[in-house]
C-alpha atoms as a PDB file:
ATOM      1  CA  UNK A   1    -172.932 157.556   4.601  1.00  0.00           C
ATOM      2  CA  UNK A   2    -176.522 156.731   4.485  1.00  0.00           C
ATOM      3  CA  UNK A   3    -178.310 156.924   7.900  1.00  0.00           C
ATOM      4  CA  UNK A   4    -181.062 154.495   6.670  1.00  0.00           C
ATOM      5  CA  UNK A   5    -181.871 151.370   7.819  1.00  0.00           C
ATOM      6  CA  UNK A   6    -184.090 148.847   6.513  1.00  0.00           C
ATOM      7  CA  UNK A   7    -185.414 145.937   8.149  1.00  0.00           C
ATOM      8  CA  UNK A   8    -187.782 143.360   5.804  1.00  0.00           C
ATOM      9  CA  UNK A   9    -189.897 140.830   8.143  1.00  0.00           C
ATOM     10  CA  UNK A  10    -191.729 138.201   5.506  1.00  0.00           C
ATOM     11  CA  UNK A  11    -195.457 136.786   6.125  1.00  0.00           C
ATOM     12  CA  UNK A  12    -195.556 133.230   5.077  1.00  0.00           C
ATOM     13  CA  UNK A  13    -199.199 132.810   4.781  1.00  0.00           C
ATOM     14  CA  UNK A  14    -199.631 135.656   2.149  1.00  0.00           C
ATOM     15  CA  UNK A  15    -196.074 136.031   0.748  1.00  0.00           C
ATOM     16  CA  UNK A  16    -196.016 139.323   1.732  1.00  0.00           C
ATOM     17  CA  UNK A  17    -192.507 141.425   2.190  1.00  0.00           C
ATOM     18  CA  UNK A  18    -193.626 144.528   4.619  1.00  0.00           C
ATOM     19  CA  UNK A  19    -190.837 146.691   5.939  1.00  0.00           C
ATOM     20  CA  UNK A  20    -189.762 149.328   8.679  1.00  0.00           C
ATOM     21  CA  UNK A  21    -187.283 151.279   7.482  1.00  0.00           C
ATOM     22  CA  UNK A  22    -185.758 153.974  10.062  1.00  0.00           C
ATOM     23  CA  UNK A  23    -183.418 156.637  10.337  1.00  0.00           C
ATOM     24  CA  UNK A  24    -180.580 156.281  12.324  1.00  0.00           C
ATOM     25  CA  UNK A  25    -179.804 159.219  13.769  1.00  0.00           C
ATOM     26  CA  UNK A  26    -183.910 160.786  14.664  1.00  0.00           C
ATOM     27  CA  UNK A  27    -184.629 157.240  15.146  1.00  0.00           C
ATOM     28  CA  UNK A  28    -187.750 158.427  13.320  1.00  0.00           C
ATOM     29  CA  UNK A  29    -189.174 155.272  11.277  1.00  0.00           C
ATOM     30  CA  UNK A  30    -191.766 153.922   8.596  1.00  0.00           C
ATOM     31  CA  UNK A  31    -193.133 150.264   8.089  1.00  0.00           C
ATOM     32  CA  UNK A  32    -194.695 149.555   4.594  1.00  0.00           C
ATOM     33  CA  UNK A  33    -197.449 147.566   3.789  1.00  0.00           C
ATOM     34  CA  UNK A  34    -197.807 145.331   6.786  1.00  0.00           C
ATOM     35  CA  UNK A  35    -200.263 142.289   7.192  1.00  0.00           C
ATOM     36  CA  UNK A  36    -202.523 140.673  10.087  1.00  0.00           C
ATOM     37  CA  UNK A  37    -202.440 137.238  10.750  1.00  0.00           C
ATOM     38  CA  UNK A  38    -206.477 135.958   8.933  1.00  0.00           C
ATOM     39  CA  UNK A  39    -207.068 131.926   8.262  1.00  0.00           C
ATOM     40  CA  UNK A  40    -209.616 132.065   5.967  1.00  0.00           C
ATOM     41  CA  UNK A  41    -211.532 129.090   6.621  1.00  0.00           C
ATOM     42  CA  UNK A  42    -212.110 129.738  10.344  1.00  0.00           C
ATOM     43  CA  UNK A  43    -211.948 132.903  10.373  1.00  0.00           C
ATOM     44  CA  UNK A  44    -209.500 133.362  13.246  1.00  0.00           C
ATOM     45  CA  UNK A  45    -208.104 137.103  13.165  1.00  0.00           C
ATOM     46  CA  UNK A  46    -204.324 137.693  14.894  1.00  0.00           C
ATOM     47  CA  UNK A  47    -201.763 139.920  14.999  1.00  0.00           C
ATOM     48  CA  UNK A  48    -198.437 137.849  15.753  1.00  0.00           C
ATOM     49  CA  UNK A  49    -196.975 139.447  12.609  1.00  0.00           C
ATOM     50  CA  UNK A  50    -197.790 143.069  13.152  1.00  0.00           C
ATOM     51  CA  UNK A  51    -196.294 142.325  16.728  1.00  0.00           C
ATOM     52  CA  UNK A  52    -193.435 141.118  15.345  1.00  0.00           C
ATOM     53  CA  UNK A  53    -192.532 144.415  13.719  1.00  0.00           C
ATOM     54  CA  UNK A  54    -194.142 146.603  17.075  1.00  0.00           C
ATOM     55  CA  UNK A  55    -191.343 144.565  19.025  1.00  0.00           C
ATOM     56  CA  UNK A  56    -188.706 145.385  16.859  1.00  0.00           C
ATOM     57  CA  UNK A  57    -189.910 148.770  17.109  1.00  0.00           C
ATOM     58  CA  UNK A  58    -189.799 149.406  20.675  1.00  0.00           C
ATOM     59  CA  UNK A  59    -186.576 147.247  20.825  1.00  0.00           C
ATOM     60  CA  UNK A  60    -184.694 149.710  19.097  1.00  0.00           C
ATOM     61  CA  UNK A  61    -186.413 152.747  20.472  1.00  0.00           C
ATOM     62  CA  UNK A  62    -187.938 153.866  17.916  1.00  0.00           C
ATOM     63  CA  UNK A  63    -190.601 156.432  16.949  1.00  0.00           C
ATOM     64  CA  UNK A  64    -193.030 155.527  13.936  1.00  0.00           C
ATOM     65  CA  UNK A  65    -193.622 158.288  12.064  1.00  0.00           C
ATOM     66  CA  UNK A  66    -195.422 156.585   8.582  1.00  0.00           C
ATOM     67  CA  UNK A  67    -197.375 153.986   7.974  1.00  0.00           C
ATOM     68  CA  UNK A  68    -197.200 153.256   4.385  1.00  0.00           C
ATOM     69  CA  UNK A  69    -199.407 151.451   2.258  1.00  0.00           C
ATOM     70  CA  UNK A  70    -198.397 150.697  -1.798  1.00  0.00           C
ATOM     71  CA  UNK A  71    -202.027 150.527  -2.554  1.00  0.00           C
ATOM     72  CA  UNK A  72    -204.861 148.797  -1.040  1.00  0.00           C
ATOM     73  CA  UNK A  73    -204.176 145.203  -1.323  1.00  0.00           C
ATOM     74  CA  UNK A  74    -206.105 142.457  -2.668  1.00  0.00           C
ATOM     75  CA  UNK A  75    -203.896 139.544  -0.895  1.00  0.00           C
ATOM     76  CA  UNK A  76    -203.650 140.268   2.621  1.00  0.00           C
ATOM     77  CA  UNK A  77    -205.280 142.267   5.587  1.00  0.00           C
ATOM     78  CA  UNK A  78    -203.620 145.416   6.112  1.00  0.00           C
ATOM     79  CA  UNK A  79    -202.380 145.793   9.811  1.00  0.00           C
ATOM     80  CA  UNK A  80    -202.044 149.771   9.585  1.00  0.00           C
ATOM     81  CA  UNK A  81    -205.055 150.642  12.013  1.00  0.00           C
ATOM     82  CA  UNK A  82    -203.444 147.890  14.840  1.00  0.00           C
ATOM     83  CA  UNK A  83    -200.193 149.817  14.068  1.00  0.00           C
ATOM     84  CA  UNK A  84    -201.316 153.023  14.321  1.00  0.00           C
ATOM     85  CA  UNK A  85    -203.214 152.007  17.703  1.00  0.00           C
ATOM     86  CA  UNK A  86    -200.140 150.125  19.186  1.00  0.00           C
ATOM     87  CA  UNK A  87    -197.780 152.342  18.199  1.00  0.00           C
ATOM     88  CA  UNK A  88    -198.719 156.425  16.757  1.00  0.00           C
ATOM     89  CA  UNK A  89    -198.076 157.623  13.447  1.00  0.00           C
ATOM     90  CA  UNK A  90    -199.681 158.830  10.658  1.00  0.00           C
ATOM     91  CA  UNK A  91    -201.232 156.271   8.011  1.00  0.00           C
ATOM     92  CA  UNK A  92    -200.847 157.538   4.556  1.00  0.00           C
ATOM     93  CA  UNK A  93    -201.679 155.666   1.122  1.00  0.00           C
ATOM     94  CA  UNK A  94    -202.426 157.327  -2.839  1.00  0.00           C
ATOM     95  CA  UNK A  95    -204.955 159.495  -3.050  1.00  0.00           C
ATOM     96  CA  UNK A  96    -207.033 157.618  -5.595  1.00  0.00           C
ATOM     97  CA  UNK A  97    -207.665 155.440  -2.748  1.00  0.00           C
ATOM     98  CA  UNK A  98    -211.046 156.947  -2.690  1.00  0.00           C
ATOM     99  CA  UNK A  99    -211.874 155.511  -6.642  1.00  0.00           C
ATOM    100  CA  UNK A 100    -211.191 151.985  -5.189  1.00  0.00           C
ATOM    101  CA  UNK A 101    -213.518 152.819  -1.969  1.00  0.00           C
ATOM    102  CA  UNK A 102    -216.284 153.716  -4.523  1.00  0.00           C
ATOM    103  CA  UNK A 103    -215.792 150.519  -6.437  1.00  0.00           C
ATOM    104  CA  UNK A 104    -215.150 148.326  -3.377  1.00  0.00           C
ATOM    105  CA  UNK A 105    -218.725 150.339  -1.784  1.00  0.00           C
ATOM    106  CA  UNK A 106    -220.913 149.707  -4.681  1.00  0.00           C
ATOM    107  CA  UNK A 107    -219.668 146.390  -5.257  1.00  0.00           C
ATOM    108  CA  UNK A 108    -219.847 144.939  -1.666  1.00  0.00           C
ATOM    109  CA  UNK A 109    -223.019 147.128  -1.017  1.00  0.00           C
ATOM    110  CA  UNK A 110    -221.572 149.143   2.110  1.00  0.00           C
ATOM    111  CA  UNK A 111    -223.041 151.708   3.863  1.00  0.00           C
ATOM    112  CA  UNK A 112    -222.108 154.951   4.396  1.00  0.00           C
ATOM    113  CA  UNK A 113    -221.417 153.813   7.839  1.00  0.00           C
ATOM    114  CA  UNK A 114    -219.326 151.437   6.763  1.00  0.00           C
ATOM    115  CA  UNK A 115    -216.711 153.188   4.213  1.00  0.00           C
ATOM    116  CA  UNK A 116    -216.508 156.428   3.213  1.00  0.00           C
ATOM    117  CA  UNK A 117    -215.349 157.426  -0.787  1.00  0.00           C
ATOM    118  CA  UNK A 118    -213.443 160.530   0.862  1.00  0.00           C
ATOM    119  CA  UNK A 119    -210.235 158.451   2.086  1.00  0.00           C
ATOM    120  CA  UNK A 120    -211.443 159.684   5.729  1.00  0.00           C
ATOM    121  CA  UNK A 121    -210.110 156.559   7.289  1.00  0.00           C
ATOM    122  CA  UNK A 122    -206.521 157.188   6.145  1.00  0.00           C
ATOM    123  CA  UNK A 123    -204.293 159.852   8.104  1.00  0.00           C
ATOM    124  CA  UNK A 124    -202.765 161.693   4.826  1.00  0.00           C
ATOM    125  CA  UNK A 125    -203.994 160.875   1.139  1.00  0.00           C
ATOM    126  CA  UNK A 126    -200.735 161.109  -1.208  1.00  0.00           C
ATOM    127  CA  UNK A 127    -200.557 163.000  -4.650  1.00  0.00           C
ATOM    128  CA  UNK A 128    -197.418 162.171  -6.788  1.00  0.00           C
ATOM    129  CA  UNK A 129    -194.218 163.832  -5.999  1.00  0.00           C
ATOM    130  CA  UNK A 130    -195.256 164.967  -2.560  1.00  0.00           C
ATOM    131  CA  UNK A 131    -192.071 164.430   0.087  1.00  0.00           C
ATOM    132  CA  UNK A 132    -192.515 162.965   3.521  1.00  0.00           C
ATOM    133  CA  UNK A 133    -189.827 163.150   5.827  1.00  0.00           C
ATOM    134  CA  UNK A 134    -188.101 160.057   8.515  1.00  0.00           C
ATOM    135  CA  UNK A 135    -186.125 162.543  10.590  1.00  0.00           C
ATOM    136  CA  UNK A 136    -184.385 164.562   8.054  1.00  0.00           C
ATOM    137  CA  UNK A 137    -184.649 162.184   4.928  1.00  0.00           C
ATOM    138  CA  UNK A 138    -186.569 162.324   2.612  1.00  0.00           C
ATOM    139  CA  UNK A 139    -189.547 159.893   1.377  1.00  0.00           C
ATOM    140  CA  UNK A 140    -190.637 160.272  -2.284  1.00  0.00           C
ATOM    141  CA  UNK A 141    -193.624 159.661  -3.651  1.00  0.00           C
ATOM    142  CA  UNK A 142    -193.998 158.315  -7.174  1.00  0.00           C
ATOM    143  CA  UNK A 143    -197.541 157.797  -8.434  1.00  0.00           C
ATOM    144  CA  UNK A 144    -197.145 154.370 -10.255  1.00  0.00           C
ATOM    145  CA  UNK A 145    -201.023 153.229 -11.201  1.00  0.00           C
ATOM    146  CA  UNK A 146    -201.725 150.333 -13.812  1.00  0.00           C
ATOM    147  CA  UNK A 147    -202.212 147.417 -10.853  1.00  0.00           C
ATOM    148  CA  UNK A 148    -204.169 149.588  -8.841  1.00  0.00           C
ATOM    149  CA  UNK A 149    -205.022 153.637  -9.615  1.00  0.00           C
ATOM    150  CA  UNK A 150    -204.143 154.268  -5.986  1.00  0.00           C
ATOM    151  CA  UNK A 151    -200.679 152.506  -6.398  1.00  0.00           C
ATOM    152  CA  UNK A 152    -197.597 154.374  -5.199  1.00  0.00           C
ATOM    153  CA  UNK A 153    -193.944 154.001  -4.722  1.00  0.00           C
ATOM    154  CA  UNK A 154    -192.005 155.288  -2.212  1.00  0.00           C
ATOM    155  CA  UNK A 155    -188.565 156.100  -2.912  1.00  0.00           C
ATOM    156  CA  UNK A 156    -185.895 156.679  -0.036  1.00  0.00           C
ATOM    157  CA  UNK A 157    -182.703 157.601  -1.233  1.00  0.00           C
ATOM    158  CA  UNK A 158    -181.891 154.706  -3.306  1.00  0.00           C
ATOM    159  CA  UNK A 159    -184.147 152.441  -2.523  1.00  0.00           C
ATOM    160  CA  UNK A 160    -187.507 152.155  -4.047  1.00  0.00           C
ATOM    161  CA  UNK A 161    -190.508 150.588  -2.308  1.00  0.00           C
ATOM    162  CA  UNK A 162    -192.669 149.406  -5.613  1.00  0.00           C
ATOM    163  CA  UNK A 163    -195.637 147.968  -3.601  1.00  0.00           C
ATOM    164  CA  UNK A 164    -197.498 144.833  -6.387  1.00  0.00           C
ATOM    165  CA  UNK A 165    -195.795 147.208  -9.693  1.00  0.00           C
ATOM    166  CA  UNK A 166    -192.980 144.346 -10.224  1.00  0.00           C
ATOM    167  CA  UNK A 167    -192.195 141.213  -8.682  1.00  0.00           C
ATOM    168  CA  UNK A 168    -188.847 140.067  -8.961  1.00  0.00           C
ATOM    169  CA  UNK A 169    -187.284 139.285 -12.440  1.00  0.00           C
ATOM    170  CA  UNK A 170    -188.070 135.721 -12.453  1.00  0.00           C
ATOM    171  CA  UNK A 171    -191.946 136.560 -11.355  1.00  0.00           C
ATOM    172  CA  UNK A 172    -192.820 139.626 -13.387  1.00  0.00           C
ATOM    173  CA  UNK A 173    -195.391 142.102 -12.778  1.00  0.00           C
ATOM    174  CA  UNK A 174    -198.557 142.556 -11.436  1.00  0.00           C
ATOM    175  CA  UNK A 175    -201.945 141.560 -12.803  1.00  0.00           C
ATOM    176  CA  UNK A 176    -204.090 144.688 -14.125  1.00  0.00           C
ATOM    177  CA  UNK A 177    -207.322 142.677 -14.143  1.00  0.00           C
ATOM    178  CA  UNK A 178    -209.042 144.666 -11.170  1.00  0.00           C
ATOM    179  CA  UNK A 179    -211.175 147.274 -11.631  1.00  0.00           C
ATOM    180  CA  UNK A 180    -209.197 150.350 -11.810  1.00  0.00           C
ATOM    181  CA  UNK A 181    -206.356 148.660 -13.334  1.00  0.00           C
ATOM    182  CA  UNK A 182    -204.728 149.126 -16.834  1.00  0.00           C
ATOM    183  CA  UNK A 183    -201.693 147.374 -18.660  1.00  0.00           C
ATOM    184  CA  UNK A 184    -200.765 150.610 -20.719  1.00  0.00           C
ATOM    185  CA  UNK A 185    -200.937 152.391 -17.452  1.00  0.00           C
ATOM    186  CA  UNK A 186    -198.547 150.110 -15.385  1.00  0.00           C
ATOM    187  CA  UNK A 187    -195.969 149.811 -18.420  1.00  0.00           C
ATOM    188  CA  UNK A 188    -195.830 153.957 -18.086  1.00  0.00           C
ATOM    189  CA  UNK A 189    -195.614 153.219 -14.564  1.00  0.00           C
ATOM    190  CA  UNK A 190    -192.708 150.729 -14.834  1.00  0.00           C
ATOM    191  CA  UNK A 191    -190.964 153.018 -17.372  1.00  0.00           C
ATOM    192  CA  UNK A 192    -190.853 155.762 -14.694  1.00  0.00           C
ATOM    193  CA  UNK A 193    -189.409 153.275 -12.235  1.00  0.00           C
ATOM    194  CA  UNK A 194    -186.949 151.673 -14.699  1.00  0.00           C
ATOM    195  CA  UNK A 195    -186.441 155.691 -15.191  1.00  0.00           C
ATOM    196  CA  UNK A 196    -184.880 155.575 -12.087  1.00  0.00           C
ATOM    197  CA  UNK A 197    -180.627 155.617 -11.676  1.00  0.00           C
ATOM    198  CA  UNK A 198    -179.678 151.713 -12.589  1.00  0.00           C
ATOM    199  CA  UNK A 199    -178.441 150.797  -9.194  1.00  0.00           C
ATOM    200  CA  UNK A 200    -181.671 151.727  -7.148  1.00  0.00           C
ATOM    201  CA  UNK A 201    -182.978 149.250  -5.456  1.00  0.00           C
ATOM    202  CA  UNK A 202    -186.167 147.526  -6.119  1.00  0.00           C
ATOM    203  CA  UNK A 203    -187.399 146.579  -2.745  1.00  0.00           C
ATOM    204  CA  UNK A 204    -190.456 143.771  -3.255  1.00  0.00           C
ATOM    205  CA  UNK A 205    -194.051 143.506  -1.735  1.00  0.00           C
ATOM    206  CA  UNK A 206    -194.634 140.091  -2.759  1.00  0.00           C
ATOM    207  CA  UNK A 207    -192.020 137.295  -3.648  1.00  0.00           C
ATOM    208  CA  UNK A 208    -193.373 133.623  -4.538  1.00  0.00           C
ATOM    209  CA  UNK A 209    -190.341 131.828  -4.549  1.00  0.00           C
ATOM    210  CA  UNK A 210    -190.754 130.425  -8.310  1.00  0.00           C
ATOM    211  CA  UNK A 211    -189.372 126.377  -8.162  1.00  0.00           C
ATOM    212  CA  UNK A 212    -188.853 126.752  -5.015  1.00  0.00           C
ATOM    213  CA  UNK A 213    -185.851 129.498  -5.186  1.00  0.00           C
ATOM    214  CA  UNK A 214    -184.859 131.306  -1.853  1.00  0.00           C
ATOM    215  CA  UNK A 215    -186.589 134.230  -0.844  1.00  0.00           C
ATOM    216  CA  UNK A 216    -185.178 137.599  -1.936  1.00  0.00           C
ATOM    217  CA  UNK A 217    -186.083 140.427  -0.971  1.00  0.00           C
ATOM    218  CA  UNK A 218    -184.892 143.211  -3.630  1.00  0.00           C
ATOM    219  CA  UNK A 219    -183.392 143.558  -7.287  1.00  0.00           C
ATOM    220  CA  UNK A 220    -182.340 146.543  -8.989  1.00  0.00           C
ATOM    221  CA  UNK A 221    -183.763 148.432 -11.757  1.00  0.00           C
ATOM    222  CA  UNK A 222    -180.489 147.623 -14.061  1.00  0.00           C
ATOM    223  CA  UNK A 223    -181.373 143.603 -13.253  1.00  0.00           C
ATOM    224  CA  UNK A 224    -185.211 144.052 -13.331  1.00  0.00           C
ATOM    225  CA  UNK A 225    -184.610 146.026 -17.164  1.00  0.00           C
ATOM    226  CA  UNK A 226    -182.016 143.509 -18.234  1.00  0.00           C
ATOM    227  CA  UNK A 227    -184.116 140.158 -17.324  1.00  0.00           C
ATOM    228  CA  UNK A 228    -187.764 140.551 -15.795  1.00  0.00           C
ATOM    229  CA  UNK A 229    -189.724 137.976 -17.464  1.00  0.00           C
ATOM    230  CA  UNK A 230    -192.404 140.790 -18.316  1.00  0.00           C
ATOM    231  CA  UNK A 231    -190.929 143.394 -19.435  1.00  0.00           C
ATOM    232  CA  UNK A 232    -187.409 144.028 -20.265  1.00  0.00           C
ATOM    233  CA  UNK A 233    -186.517 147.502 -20.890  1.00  0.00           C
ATOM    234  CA  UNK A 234    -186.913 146.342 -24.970  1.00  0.00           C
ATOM    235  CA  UNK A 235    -189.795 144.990 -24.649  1.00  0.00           C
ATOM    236  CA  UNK A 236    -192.883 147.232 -26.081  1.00  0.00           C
ATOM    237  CA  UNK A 237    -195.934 148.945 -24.718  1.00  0.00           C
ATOM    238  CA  UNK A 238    -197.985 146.584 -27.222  1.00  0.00           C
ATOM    239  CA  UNK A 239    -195.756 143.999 -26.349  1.00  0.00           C
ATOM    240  CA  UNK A 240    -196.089 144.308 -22.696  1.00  0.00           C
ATOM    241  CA  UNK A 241    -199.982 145.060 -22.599  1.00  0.00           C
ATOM    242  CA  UNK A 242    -200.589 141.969 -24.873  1.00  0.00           C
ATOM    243  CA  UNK A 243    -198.496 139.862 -22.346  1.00  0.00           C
ATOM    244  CA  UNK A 244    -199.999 140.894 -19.542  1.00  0.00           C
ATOM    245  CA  UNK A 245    -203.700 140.818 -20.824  1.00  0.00           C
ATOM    246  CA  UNK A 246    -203.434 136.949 -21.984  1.00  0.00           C
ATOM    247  CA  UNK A 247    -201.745 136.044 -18.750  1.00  0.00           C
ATOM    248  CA  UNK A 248    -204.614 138.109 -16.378  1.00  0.00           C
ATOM    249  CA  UNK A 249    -207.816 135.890 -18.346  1.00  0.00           C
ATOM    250  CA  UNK A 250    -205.889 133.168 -16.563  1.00  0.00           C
ATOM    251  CA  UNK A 251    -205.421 134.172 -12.792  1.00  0.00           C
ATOM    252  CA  UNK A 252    -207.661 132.773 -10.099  1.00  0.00           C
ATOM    253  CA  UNK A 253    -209.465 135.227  -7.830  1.00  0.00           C
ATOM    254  CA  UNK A 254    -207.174 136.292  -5.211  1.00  0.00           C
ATOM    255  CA  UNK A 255    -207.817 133.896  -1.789  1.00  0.00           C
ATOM    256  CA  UNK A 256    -208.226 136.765   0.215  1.00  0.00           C
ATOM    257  CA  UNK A 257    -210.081 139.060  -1.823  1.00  0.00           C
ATOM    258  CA  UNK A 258    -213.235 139.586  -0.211  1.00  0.00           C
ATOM    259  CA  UNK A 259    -212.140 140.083   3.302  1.00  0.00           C
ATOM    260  CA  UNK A 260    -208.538 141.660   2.561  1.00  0.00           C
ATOM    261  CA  UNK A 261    -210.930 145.003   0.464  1.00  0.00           C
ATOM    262  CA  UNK A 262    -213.725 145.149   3.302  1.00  0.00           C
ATOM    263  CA  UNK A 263    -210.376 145.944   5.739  1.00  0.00           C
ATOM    264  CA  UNK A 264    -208.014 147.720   3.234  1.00  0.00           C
ATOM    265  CA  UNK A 265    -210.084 150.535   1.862  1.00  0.00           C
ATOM    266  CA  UNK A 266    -210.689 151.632   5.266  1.00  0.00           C
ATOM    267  CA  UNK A 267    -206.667 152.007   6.542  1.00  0.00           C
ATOM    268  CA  UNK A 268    -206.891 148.462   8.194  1.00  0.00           C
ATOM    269  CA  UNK A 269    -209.964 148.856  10.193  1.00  0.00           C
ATOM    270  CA  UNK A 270    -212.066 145.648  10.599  1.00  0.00           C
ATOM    271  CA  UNK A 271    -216.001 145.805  10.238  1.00  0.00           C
ATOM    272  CA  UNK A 272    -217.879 146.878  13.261  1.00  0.00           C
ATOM    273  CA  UNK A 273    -219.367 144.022  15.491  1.00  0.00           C
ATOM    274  CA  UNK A 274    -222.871 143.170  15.555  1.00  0.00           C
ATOM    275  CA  UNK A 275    -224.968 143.559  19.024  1.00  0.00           C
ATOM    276  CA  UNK A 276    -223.281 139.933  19.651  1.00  0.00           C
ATOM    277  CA  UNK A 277    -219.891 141.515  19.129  1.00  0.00           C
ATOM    278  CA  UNK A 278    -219.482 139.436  16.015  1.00  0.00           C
ATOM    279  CA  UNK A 279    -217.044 140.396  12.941  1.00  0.00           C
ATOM    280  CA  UNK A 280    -218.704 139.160   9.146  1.00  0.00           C
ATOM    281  CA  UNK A 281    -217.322 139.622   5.841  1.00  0.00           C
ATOM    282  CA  UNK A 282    -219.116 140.229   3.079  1.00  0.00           C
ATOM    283  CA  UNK A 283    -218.578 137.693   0.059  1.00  0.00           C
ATOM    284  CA  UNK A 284    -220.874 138.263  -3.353  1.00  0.00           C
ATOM    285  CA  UNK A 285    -222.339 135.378  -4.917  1.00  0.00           C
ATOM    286  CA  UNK A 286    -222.319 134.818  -8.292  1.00  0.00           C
ATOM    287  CA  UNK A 287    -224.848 132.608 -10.130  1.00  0.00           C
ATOM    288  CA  UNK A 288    -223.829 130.861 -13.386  1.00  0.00           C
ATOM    289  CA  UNK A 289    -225.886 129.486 -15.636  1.00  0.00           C
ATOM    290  CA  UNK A 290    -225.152 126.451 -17.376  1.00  0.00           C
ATOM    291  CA  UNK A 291    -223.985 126.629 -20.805  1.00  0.00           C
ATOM    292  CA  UNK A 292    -226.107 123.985 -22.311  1.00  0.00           C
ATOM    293  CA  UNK A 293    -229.716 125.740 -21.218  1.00  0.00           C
END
């Protein structure tokens, strides 16, 4: 009998699925990709989500060992460096998190102060097939790039953390329109995944609740292969990369993009305060010209 327990907490404002997932008998635990509480118009910063999952924590007397990200995230804040300061563990993400940190740098114009392109703000940078342990089981890692080249999956027994590489079957997959991302490489990604024994279970980062359906959670790769909107399992590498390139020239900019990289690149740390013990984000401008001069 499986000693693992996993326990999803949703955050409404990003519809984000983070997760701590614990062994029963070390009471050693993980929690993947969690969030911090950011209104983007006022700018108000909290952390009634990430305490959510701390009290849980320390309710059932447990130990965090991980703290997992999929990938740095485009959507929401990352609430690994609160974690990690509330609680202990390690925080751990792919290892080509530093090719997004040189991206994010240039792009954002950040100092050397500000980010490094080394991964130095993450505990552990993962390479694919490396093994973490949760008392004595075993966490997999499964380099799965194409969304992001940093994006992993982490694979506990039977159940599969994908991070953004597939929504559920009515939603899809995940845009490959950021730099660093690639169709081909996400439909070899999602081949290794639907790779994977048929009843594994596909545990979600995101779900948006298409026509207002209940929230789920999880699929399974037999389910995701027999009926994702996206990509079936007989649906083509053209196929797939032509499907996902059309729908990408149509997706708005991420609400939280801005903000959500400044924090995520650096494990979940928020930009130093100025002298007035202010916080800013850096947003780029872009000036377009108009098309009739």
């Amino acid at each position: 009998m499986s000693a693992i327990i996993i326990k999803p907490f949703f955050h409404h404002d990003t519809s984000t699925i983070s997760y701590v997932v614990y062994d029963s008998y070390s009471l050693n635990a993980a929690i993947i990709d969690s969030a911090i509480d950011y209104e983007n118009n006022s700018g108000n910063i909290a952390f009634y989500f990430a305490d959510s999952q701390i009290e849980f924590v320390k309710n059932n007397k447990l130990t965090l060992k991980w703290i997992l990200e999929t990938h740095a995230h485009a959507d929401h804040l990352s609430a690994s460096y609160y974690l990690r300061s509330q609680l202990g563990g390690k925080i751990a993400i792919g290892k080509n998190i530093t090719q997004a940190q040189q991206v994010f740098k240039d792009l954002l114009a950040l100092s050397d102060d500000e980010v490094s392109v080394l991964g130095q703000e993450f505990d552990v940078l993962l390479n694919h097939n490396e093994v973490l342990y949760i008392g004595d089981t075993a966490i997999n890692v499964i380099a799965t790039p194409g969304h992001t080249k940093d994006s992993v999956t982490y694979l506990i027994e039977d159940n599969a953390f994908i991070g953004d590489t597939l929504f559920m079957p009515d939603s899809g997959s995940a845009r490959c329109d950021f730099p660093g991302g690639a169709a081909t490489e996400l439909y070899q990604s999602i081949m290794q995944i639907y790779s994977l024994p048929e009843n594994t279970k596909l545990w979600m980062c995101h779900d948006y609740q298409p026509n207002g359906r209940e929230l789920q959670f999880q699929t399974t790769v037999a389910e995701s292969k027999k009926s994702n909107i996206h990509i079936r399992d007989d649906v083509s590498q053209d196929s797939f990369v032509a499907i996902r390139q059309a729908r990408d020239k149509n997706l708005a900019v991420p609400r939280l993009l801005y903000p959500a990289l400044q924090v995520n690149i650096k494990a979940g740390q928020l930009p130093q305060p100025n002298s007035h013990n202010q916080i800013f984000f850096k947003i780029p401008v872009y000036i377009r010209q108009s098309e009739d001069k």
